[in-house]
PDB file of N, CA and C in Angstrom:
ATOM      1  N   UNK A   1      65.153 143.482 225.612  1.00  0.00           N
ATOM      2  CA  UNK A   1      65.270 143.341 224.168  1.00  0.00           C
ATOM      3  C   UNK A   1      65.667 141.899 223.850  1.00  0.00           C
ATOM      4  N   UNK A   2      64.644 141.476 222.871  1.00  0.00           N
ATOM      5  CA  UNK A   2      65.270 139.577 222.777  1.00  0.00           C
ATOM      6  C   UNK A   2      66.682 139.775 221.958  1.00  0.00           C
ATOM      7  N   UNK A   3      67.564 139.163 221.820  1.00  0.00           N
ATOM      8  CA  UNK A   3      68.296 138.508 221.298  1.00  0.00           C
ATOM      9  C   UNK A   3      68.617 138.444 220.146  1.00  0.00           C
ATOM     10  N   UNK A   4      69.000 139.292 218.879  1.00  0.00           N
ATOM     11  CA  UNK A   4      69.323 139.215 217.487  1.00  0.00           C
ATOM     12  C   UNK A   4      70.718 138.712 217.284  1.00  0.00           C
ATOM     13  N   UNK A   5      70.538 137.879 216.433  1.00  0.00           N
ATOM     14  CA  UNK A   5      71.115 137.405 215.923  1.00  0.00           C
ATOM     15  C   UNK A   5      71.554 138.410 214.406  1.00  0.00           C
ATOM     16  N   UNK A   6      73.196 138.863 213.975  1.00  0.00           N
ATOM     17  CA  UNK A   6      73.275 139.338 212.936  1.00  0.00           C
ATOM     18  C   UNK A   6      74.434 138.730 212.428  1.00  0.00           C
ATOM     19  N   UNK A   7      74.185 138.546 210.803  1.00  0.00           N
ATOM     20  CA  UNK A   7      74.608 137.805 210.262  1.00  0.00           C
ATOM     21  C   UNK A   7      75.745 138.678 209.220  1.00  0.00           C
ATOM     22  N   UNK A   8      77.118 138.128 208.945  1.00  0.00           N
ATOM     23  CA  UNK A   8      77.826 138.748 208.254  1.00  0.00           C
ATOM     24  C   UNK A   8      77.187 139.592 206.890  1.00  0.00           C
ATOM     25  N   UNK A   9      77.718 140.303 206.497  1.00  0.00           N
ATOM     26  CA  UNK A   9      77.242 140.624 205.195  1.00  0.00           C
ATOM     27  C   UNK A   9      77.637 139.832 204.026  1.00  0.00           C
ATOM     28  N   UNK A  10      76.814 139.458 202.772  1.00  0.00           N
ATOM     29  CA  UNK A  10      77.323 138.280 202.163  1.00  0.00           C
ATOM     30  C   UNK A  10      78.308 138.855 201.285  1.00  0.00           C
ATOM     31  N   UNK A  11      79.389 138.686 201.079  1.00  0.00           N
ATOM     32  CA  UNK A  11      80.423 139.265 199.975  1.00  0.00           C
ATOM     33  C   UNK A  11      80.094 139.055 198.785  1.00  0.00           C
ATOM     34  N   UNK A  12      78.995 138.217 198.289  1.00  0.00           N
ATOM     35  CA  UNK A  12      78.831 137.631 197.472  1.00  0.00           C
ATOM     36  C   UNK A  12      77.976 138.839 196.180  1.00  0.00           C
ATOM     37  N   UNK A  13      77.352 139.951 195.760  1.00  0.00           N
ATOM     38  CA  UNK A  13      77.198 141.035 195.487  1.00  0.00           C
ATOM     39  C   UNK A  13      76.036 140.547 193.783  1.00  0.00           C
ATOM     40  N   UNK A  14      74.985 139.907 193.633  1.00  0.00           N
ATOM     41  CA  UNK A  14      74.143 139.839 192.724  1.00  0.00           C
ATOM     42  C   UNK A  14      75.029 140.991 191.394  1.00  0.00           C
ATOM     43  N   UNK A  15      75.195 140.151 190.233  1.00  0.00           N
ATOM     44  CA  UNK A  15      75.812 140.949 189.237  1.00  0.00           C
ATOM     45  C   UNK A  15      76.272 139.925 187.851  1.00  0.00           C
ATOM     46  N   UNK A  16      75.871 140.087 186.866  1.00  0.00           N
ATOM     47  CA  UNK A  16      75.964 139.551 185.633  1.00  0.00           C
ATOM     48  C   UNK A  16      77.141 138.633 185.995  1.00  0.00           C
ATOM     49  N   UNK A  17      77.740 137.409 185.434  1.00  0.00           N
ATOM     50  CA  UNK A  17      78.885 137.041 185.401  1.00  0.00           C
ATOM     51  C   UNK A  17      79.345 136.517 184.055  1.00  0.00           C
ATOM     52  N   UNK A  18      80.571 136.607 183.759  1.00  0.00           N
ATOM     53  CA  UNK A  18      80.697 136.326 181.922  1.00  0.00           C
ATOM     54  C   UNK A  18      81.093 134.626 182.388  1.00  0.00           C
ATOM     55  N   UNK A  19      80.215 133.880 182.339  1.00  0.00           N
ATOM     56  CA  UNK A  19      79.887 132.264 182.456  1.00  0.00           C
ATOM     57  C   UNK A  19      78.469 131.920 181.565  1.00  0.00           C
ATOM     58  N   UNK A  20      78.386 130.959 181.359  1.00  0.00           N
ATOM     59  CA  UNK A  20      77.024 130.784 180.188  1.00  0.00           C
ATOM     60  C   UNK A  20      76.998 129.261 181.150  1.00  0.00           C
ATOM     61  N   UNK A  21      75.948 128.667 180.978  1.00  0.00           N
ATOM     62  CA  UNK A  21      75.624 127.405 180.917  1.00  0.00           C
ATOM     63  C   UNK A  21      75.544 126.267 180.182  1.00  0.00           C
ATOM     64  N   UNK A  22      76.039 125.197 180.201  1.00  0.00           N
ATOM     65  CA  UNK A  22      76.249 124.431 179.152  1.00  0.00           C
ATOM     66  C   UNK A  22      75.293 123.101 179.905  1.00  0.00           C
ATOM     67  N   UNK A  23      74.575 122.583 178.658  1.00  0.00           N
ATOM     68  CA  UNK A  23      73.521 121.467 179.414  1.00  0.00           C
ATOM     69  C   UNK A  23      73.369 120.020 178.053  1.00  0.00           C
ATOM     70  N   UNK A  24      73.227 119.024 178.864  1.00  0.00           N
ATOM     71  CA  UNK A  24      73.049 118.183 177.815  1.00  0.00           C
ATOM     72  C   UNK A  24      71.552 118.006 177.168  1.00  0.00           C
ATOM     73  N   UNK A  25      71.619 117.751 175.996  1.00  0.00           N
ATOM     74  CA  UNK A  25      70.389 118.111 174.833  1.00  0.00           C
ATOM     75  C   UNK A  25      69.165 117.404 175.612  1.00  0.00           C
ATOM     76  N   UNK A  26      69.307 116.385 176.192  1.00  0.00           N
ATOM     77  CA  UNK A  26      68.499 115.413 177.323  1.00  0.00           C
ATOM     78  C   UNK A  26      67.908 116.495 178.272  1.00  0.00           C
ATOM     79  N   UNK A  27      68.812 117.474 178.342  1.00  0.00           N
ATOM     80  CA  UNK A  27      68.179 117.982 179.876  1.00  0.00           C
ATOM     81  C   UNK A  27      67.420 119.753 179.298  1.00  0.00           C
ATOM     82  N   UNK A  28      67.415 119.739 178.008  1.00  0.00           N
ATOM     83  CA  UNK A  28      66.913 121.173 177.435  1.00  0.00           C
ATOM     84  C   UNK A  28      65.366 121.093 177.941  1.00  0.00           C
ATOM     85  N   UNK A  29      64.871 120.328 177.973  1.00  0.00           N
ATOM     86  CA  UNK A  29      63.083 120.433 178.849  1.00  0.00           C
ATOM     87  C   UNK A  29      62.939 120.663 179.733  1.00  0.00           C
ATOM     88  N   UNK A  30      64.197 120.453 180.535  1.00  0.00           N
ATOM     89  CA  UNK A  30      64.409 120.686 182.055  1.00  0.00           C
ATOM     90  C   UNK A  30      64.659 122.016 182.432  1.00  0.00           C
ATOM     91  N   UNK A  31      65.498 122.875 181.341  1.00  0.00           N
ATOM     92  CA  UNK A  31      65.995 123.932 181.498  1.00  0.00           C
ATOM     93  C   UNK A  31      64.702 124.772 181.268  1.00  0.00           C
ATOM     94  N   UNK A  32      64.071 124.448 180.094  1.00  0.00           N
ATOM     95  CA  UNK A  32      62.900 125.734 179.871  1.00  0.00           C
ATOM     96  C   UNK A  32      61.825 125.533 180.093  1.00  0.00           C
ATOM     97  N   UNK A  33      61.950 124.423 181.320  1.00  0.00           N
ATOM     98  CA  UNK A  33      60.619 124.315 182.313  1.00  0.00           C
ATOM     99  C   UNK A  33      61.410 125.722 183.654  1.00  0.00           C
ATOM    100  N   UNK A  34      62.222 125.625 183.830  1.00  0.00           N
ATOM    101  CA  UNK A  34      62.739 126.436 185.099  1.00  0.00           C
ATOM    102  C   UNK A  34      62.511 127.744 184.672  1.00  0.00           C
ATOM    103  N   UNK A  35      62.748 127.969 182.798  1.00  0.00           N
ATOM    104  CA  UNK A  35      62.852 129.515 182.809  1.00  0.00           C
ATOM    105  C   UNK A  35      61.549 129.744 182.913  1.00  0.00           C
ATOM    106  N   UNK A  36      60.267 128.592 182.456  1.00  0.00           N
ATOM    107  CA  UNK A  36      59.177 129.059 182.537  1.00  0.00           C
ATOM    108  C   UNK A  36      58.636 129.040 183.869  1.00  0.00           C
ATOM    109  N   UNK A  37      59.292 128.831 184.957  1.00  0.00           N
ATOM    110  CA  UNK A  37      58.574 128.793 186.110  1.00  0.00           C
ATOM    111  C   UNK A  37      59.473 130.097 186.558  1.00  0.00           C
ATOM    112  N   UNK A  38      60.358 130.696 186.340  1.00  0.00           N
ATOM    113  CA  UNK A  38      60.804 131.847 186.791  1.00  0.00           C
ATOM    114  C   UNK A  38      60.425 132.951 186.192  1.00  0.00           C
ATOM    115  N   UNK A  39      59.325 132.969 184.867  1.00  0.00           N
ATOM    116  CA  UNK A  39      58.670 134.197 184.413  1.00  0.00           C
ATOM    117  C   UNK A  39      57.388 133.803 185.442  1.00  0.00           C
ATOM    118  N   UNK A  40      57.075 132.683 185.529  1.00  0.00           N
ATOM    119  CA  UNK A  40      56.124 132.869 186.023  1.00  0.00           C
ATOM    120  C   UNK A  40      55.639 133.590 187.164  1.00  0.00           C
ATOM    121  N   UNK A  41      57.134 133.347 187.969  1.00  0.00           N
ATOM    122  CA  UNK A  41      57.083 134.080 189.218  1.00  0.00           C
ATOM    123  C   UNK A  41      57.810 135.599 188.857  1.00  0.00           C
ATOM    124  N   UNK A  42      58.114 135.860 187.504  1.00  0.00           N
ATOM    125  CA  UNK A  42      58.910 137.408 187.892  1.00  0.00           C
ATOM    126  C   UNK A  42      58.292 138.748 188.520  1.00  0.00           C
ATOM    127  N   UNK A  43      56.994 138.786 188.198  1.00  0.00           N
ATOM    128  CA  UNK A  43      56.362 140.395 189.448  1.00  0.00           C
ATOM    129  C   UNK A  43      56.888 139.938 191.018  1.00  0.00           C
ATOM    130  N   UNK A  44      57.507 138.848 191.575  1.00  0.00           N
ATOM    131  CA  UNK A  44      57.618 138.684 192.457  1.00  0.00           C
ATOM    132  C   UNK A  44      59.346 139.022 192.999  1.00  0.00           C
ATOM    133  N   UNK A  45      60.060 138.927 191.767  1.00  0.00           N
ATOM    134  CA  UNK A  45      61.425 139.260 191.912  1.00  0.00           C
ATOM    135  C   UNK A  45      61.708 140.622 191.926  1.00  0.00           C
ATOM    136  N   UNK A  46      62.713 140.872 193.134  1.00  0.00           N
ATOM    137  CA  UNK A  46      62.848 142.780 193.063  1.00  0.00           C
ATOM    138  C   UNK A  46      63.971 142.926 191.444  1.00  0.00           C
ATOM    139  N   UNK A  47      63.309 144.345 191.402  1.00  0.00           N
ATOM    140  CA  UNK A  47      63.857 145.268 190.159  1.00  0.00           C
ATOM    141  C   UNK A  47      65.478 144.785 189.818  1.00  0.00           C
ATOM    142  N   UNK A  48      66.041 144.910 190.486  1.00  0.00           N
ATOM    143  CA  UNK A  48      67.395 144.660 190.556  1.00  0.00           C
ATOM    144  C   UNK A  48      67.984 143.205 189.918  1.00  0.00           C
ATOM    145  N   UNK A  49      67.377 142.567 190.630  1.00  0.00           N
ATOM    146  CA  UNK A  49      67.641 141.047 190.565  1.00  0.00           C
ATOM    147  C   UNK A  49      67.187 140.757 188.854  1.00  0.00           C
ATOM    148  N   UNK A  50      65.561 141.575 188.643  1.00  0.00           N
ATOM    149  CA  UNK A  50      65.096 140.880 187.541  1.00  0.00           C
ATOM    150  C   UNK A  50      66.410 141.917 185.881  1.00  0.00           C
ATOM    151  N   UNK A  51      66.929 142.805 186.650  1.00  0.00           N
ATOM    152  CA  UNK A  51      67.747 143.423 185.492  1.00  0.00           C
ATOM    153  C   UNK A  51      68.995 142.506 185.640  1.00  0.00           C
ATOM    154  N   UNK A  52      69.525 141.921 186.249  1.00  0.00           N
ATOM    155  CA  UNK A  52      70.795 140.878 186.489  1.00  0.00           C
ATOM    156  C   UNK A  52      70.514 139.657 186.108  1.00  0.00           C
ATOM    157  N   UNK A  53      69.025 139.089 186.023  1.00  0.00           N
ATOM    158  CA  UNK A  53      68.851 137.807 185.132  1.00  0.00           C
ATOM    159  C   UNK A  53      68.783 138.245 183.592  1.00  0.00           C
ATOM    160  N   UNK A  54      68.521 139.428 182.987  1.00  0.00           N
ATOM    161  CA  UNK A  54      67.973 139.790 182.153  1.00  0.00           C
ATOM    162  C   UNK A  54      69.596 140.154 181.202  1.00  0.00           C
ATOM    163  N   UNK A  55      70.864 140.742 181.987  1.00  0.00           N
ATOM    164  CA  UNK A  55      71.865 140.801 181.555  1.00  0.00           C
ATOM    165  C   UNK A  55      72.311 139.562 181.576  1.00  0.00           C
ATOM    166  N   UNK A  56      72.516 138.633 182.254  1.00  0.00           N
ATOM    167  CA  UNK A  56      72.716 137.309 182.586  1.00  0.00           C
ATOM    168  C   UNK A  56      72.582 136.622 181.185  1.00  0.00           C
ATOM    169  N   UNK A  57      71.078 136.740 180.886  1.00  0.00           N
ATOM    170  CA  UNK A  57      70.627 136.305 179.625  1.00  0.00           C
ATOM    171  C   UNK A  57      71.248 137.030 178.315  1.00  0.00           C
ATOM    172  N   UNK A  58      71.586 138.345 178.578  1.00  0.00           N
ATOM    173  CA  UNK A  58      72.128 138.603 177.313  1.00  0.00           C
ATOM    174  C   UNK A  58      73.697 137.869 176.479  1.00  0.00           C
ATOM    175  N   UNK A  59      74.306 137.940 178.250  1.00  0.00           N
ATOM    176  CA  UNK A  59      75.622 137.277 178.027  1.00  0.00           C
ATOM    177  C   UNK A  59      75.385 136.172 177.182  1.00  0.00           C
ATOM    178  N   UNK A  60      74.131 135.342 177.778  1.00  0.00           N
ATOM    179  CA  UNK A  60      74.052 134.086 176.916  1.00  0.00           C
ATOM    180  C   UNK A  60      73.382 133.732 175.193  1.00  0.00           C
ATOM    181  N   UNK A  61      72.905 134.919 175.266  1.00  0.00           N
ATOM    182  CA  UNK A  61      72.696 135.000 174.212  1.00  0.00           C
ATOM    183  C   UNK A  61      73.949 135.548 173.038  1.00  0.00           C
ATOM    184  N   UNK A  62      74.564 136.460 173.296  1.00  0.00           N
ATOM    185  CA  UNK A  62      76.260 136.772 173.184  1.00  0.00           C
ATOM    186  C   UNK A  62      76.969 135.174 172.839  1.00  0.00           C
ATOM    187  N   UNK A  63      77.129 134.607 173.934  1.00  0.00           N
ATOM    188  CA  UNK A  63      77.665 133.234 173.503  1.00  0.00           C
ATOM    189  C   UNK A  63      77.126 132.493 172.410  1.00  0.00           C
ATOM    190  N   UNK A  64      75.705 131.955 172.919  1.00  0.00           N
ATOM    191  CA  UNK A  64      75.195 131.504 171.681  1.00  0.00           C
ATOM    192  C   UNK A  64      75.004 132.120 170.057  1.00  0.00           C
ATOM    193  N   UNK A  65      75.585 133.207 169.717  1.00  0.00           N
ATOM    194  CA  UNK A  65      75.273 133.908 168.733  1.00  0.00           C
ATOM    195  C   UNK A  65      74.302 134.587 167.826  1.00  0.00           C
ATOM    196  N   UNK A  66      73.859 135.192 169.324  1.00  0.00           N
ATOM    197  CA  UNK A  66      72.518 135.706 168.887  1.00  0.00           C
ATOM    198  C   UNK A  66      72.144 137.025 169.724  1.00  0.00           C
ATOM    199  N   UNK A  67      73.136 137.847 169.980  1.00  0.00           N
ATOM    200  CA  UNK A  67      73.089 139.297 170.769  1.00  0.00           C
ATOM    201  C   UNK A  67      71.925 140.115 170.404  1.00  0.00           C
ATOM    202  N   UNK A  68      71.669 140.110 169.256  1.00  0.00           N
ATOM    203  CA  UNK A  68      70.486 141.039 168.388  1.00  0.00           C
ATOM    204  C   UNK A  68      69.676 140.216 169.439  1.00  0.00           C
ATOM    205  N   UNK A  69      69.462 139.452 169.998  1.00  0.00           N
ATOM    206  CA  UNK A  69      67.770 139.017 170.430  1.00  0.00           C
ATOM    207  C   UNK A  69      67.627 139.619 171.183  1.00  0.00           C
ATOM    208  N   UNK A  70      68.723 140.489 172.434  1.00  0.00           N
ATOM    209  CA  UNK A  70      68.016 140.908 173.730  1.00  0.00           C
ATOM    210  C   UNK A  70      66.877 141.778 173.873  1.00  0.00           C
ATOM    211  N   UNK A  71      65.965 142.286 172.930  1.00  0.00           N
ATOM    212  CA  UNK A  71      65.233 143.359 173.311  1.00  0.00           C
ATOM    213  C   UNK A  71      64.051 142.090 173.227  1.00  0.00           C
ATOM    214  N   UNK A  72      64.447 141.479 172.300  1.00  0.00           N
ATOM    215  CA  UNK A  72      63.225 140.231 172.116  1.00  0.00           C
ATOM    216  C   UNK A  72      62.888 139.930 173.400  1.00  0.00           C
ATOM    217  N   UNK A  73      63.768 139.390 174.063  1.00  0.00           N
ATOM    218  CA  UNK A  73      64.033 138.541 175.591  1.00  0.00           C
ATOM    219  C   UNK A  73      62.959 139.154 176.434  1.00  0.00           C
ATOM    220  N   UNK A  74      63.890 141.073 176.269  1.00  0.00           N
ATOM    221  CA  UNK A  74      62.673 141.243 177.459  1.00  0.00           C
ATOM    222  C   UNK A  74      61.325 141.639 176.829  1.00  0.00           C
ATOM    223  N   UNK A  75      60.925 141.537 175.426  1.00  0.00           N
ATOM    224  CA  UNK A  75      59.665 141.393 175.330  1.00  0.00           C
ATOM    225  C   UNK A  75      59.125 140.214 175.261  1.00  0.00           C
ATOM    226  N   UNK A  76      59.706 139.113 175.704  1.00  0.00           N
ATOM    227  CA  UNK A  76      59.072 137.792 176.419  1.00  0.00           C
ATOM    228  C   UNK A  76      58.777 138.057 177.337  1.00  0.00           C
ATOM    229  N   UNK A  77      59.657 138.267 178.408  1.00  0.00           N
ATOM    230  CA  UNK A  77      59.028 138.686 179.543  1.00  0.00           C
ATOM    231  C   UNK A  77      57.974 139.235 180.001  1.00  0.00           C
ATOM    232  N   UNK A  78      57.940 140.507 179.126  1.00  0.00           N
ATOM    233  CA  UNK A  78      56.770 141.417 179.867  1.00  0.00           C
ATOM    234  C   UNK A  78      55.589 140.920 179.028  1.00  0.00           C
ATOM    235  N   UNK A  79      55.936 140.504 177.952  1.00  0.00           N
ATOM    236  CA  UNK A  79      54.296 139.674 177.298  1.00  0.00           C
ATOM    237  C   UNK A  79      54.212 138.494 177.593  1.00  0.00           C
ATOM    238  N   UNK A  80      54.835 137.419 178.171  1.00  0.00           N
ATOM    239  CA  UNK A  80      54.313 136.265 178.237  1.00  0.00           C
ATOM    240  C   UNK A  80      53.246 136.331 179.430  1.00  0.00           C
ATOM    241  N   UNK A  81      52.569 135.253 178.744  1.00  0.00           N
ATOM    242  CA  UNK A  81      50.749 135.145 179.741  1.00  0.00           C
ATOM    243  C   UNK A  81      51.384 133.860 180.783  1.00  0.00           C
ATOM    244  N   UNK A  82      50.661 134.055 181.544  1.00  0.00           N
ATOM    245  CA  UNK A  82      50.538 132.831 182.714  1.00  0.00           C
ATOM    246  C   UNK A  82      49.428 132.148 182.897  1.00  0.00           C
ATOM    247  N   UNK A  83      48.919 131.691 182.933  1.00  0.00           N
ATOM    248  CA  UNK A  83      47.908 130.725 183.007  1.00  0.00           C
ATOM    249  C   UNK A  83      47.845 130.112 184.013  1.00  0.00           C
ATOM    250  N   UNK A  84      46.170 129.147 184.111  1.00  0.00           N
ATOM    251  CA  UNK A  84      45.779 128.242 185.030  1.00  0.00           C
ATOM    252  C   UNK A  84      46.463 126.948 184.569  1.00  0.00           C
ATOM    253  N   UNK A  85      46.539 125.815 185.080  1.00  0.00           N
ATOM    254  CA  UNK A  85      46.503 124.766 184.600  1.00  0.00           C
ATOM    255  C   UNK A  85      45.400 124.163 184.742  1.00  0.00           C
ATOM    256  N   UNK A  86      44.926 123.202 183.514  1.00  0.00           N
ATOM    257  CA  UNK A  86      43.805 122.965 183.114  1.00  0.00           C
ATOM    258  C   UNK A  86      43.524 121.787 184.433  1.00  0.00           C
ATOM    259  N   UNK A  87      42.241 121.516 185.225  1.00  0.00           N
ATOM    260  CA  UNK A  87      42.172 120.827 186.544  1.00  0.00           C
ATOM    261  C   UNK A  87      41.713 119.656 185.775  1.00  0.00           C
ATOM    262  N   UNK A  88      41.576 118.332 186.229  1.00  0.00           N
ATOM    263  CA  UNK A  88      41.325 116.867 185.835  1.00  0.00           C
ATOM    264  C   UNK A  88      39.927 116.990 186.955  1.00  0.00           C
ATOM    265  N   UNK A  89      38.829 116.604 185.574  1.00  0.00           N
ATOM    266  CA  UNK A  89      37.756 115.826 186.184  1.00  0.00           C
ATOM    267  C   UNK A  89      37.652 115.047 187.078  1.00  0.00           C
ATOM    268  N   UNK A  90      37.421 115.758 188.716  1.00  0.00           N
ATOM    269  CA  UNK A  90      37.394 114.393 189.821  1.00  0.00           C
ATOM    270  C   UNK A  90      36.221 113.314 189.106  1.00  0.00           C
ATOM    271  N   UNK A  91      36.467 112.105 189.667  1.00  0.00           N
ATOM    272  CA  UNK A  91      35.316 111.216 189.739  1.00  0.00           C
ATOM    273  C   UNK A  91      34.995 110.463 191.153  1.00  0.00           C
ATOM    274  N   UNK A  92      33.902 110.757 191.929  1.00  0.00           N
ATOM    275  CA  UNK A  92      33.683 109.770 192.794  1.00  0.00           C
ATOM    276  C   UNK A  92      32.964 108.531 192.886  1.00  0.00           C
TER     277      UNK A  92
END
């Protein structure tokens, strides 16, 4: 039998945390380029995880003053389209 290697269990336990993010106005393009690259990938995130970003988000929406939006949120989610990006005319 080769050799396994097993690794502690992480204590660390995926779960909402009451923390929000705070970012400078400079870096807001930065931020909702990431959220848009993390819908992009969400059929790829397990069930679990995608309900813990989704509370995650509510918290923050809670902070920011705007709790009524969460049903909105996750109907971003499940309706936003993904797309190609449009390819540049090679020239040789």
């Amino acid at each position: 039998m080769a050799n396994q290697t097993h690794l502690p269990p992480s204590p660390l336990v995926p779960r909402p945390i009451a923390k929000t993010l705070k970012v400078r106005t400079e870096d807001e393009r930065m931020l909702i380029s990431l959220g848009g690259a993390l819908i992009v990938h969400w059929d790829t995130i397990p069930d679990t995880i995608q309900d813990i970003l989704i509370d995650q988000a509510a918290i923050g929406l809670q902070v920011a003053g705007s709790p009524e939006r969460q049903a909105e949120l996750e109907t971003l989610i499940r309706t936003a389209k993904v797309a190609p990006l449009a390819t540049e005319k090679r020239t040789n």
